[in-house]
N, C-alpha and C. Protein backbone atom coordinates (compact mmCIF):
# COMPACT_ATOMS: atom_id res chain seq x y z
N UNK A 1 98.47 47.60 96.31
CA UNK A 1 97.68 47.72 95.11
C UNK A 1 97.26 46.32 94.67
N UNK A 2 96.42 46.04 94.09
CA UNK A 2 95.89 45.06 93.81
C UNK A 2 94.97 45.05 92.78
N UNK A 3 95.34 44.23 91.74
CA UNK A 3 94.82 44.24 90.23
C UNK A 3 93.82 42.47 89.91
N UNK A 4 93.32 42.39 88.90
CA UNK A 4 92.97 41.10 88.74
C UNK A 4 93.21 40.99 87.37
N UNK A 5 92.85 39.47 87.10
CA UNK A 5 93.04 39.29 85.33
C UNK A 5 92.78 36.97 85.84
N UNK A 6 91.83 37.02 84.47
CA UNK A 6 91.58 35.76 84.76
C UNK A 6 91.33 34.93 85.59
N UNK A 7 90.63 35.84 86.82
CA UNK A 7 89.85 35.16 87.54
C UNK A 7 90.57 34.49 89.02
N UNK A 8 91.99 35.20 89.02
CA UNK A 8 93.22 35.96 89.89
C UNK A 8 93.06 36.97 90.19
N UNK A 9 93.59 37.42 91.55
CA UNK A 9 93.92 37.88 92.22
C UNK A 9 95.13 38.40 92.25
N UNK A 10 95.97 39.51 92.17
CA UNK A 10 97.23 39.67 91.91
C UNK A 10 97.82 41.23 93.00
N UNK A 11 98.00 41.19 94.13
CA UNK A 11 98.39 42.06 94.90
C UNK A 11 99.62 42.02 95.35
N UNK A 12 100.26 43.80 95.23
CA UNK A 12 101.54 44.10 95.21
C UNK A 12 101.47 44.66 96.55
N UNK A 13 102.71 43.68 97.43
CA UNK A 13 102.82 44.45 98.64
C UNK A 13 104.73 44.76 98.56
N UNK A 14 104.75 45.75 98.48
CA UNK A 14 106.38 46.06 98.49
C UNK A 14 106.67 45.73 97.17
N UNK A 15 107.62 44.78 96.95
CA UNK A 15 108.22 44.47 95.85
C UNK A 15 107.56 43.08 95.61
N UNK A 16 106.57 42.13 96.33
CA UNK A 16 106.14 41.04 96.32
C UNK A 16 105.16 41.19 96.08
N UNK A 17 104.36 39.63 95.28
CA UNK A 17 103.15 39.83 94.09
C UNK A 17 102.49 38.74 94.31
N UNK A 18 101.50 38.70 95.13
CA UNK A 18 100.80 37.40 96.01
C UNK A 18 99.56 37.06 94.56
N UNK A 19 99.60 35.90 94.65
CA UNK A 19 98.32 35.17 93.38
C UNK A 19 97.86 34.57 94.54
N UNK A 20 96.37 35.38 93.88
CA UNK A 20 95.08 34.47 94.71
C UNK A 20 93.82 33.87 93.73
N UNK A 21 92.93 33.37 94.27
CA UNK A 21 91.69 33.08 93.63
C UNK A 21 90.90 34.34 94.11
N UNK A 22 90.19 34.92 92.94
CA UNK A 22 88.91 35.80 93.57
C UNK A 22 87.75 34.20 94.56
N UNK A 23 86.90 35.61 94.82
CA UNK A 23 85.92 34.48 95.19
C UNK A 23 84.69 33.99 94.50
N UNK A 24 85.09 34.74 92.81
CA UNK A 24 83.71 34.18 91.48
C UNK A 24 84.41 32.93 91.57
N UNK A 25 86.10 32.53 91.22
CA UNK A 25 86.40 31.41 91.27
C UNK A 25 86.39 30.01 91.95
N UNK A 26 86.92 30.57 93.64
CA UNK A 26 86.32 29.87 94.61
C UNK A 26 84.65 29.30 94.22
N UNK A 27 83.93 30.01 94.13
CA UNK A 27 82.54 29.28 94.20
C UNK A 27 82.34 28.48 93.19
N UNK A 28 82.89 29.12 92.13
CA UNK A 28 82.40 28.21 90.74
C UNK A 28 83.66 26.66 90.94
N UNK A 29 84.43 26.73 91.15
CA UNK A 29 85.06 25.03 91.60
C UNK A 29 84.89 24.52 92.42
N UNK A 30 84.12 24.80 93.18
CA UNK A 30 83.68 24.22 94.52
C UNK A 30 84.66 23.85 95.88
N UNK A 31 84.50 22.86 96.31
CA UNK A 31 85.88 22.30 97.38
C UNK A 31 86.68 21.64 96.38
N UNK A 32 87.83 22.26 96.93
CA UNK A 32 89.48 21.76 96.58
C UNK A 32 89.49 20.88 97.70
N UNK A 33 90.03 19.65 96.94
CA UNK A 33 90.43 18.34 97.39
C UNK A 33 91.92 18.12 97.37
N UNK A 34 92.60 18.28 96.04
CA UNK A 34 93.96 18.05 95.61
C UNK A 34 94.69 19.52 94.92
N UNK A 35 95.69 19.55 95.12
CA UNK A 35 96.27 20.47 94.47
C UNK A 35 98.07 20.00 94.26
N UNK A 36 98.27 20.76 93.20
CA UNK A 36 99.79 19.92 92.87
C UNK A 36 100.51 21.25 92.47
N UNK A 37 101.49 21.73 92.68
CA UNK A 37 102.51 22.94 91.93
C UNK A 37 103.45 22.38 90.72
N UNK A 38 102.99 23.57 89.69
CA UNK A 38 104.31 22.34 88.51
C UNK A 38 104.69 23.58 87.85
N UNK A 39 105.27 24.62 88.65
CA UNK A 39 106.50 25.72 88.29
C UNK A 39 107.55 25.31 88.94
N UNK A 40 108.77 26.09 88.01
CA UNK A 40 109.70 26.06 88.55
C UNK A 40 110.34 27.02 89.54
N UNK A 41 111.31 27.75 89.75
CA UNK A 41 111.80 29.02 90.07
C UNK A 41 111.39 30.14 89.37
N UNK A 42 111.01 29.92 88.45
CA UNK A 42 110.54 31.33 87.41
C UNK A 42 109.43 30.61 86.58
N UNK A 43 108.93 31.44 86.29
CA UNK A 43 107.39 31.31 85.54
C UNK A 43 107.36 32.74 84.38
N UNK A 44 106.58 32.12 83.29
CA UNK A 44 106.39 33.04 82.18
C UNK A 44 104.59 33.48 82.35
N UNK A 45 104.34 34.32 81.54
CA UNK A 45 103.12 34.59 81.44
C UNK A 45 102.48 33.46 81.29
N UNK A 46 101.35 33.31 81.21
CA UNK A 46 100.35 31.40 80.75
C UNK A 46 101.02 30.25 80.86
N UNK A 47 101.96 30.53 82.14
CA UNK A 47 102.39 29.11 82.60
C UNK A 47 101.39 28.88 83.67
N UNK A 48 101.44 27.35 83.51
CA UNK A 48 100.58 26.68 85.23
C UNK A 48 101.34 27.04 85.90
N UNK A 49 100.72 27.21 86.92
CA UNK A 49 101.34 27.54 87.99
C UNK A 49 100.51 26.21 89.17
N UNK A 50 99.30 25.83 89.16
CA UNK A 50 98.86 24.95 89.75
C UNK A 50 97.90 24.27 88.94
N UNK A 51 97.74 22.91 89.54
CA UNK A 51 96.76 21.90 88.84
C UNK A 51 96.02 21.50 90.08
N UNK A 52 94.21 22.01 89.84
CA UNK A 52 93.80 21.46 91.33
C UNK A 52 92.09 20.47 90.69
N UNK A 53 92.21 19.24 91.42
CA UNK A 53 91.01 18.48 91.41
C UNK A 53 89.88 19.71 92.74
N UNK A 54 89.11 19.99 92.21
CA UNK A 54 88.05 20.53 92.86
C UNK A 54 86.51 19.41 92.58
N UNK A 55 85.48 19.86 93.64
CA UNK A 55 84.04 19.06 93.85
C UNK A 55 83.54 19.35 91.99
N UNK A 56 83.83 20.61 91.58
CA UNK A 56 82.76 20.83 90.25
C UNK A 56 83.92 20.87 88.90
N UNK A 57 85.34 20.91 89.66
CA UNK A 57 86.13 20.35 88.36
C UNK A 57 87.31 20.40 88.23
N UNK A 58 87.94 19.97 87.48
CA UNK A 58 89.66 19.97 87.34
C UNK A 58 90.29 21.24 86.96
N UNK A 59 91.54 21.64 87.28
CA UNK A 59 91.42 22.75 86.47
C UNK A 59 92.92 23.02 86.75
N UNK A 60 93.79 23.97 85.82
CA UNK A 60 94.98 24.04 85.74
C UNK A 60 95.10 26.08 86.01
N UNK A 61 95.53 26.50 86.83
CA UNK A 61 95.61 27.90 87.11
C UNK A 61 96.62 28.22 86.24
N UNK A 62 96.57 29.24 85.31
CA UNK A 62 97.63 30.09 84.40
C UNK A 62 98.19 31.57 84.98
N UNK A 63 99.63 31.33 85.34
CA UNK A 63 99.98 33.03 85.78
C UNK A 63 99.68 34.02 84.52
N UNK A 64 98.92 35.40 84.87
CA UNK A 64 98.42 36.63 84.15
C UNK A 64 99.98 37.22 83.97
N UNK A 65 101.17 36.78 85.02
CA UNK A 65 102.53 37.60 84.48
C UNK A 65 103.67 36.68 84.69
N UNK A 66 104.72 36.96 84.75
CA UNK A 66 105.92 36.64 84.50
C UNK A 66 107.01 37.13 85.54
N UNK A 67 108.00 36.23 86.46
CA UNK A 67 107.87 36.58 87.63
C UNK A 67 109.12 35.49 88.27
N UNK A 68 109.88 35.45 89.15
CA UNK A 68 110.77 34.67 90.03
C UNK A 68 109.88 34.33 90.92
N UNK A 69 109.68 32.96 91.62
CA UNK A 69 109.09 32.78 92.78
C UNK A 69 109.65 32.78 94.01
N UNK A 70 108.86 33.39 94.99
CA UNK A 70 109.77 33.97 95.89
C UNK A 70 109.36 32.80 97.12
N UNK A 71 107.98 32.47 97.26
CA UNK A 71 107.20 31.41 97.57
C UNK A 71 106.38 30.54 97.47
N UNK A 72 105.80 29.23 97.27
CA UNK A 72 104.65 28.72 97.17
C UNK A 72 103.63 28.47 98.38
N UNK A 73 102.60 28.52 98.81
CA UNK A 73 101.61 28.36 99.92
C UNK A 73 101.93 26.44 100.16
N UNK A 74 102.41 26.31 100.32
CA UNK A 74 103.41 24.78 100.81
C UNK A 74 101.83 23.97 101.45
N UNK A 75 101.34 25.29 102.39
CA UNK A 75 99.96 24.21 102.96
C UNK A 75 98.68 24.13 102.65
N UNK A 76 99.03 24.11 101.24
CA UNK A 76 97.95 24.23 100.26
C UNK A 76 98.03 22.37 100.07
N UNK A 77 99.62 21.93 99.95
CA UNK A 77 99.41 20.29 99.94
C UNK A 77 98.97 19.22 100.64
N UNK A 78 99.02 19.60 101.86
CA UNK A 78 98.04 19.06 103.00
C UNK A 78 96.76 19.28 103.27
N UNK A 79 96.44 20.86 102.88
CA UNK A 79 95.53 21.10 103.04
C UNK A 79 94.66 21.62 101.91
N UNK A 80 94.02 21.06 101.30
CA UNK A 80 93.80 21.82 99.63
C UNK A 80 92.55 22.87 99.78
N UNK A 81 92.04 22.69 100.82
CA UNK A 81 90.38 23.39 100.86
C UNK A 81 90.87 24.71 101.48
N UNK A 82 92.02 25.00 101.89
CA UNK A 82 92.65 26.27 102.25
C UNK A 82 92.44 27.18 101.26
N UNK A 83 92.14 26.76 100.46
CA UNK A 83 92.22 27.90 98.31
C UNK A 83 90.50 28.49 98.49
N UNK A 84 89.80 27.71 99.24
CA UNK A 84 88.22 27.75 99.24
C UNK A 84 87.99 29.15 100.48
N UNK A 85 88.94 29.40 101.89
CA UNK A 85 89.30 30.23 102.59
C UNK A 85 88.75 31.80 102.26
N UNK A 86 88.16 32.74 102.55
CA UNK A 86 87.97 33.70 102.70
C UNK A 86 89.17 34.80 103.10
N UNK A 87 89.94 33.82 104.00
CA UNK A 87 91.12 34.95 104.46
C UNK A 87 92.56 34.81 103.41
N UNK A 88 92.36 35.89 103.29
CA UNK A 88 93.60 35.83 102.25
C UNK A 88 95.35 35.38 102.57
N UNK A 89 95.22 35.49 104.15
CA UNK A 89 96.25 34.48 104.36
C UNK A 89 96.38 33.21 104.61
N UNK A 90 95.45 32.35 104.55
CA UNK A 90 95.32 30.98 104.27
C UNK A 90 95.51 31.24 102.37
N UNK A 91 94.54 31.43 101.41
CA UNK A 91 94.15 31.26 100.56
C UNK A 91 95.44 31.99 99.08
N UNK A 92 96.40 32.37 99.18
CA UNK A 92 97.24 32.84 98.23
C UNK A 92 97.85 31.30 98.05
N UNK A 93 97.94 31.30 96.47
CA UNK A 93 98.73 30.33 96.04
C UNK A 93 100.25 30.40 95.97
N UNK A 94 100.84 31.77 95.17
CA UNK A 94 102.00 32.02 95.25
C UNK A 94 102.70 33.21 95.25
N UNK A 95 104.06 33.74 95.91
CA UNK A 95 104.74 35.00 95.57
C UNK A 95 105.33 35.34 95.10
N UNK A 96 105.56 36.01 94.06
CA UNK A 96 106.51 36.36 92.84
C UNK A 96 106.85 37.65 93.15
N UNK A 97 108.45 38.07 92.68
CA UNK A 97 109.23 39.16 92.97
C UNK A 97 109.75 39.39 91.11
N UNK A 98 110.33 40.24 91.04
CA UNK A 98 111.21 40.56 89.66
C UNK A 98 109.60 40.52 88.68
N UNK A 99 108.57 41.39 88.76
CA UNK A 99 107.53 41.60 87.53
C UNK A 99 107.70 42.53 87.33
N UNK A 100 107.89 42.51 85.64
CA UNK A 100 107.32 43.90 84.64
C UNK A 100 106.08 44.66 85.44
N UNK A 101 106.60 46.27 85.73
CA UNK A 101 105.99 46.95 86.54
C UNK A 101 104.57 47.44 85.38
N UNK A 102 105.29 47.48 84.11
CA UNK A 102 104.72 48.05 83.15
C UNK A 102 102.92 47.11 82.50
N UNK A 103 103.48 45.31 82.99
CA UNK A 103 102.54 44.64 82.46
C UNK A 103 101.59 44.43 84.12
N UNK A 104 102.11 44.67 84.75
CA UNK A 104 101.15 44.79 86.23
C UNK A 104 100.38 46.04 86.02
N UNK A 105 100.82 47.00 85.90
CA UNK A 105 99.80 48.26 86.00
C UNK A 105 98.77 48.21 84.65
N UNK A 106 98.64 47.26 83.83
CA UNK A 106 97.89 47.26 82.89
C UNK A 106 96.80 46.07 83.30
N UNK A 107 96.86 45.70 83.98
CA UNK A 107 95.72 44.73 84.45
C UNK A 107 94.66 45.48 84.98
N UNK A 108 93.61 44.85 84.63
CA UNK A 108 91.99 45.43 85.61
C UNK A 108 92.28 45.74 87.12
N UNK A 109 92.01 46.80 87.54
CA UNK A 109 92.13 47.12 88.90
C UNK A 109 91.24 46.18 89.50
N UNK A 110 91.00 45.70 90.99
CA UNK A 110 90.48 44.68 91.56
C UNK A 110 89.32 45.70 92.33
């Protein structure tokens, strides 16, 4: 299933909750150059979750939920233009486990 909210991407596979960029976002920041992670193990709703220098602008990504991280896309730091990617397995930023089932099913369907 897969929902959106703010211009995220938010798909539930099993018990895991992959954050992506749609692709209105991708286009409107152009190429990702830099990207930095500044969560911890757990994240609240409207926390950063990433800070990325892009070609058309800076910009700080806010998680839509609240969540344990289960992973970060690690080669997003070497590689930052991976976020710009079409395939959704290059292009997910992060995976979160333990979300309110209740505040996921209330998001815009994708």
């Amino acid at each position: 299933m897969k929902k959106r909210s703010d211009f995220l991407f938010i798909e539930k596979e099993d018990q895991t909750y992959t954050l992506s960029m749609t692709p209105e976002l991708q286009d409107d920041i152009g190429t990702v150059g830099f990207v930095e992670f500044t969560m911890g193990d757990e994240i609240k709703k409207d926390d950063t979750i990433l800070s990325l220098e892009a070609s058309k602008t800076v910009l700080e990504l806010e998680s839509p939920i609240a969540g344990k991280v289960v992973e970060h896309n690690d080669s997003l730091i070497s590689e930052p233009a991976l976020l710009n990617s079409s395939k959704p397995e290059e292009n997910w930023i992060v995976k979160l486990k333990d979300i309110d089932e209740d505040v996921f099913n209330q998001l815009e369907n994708a």
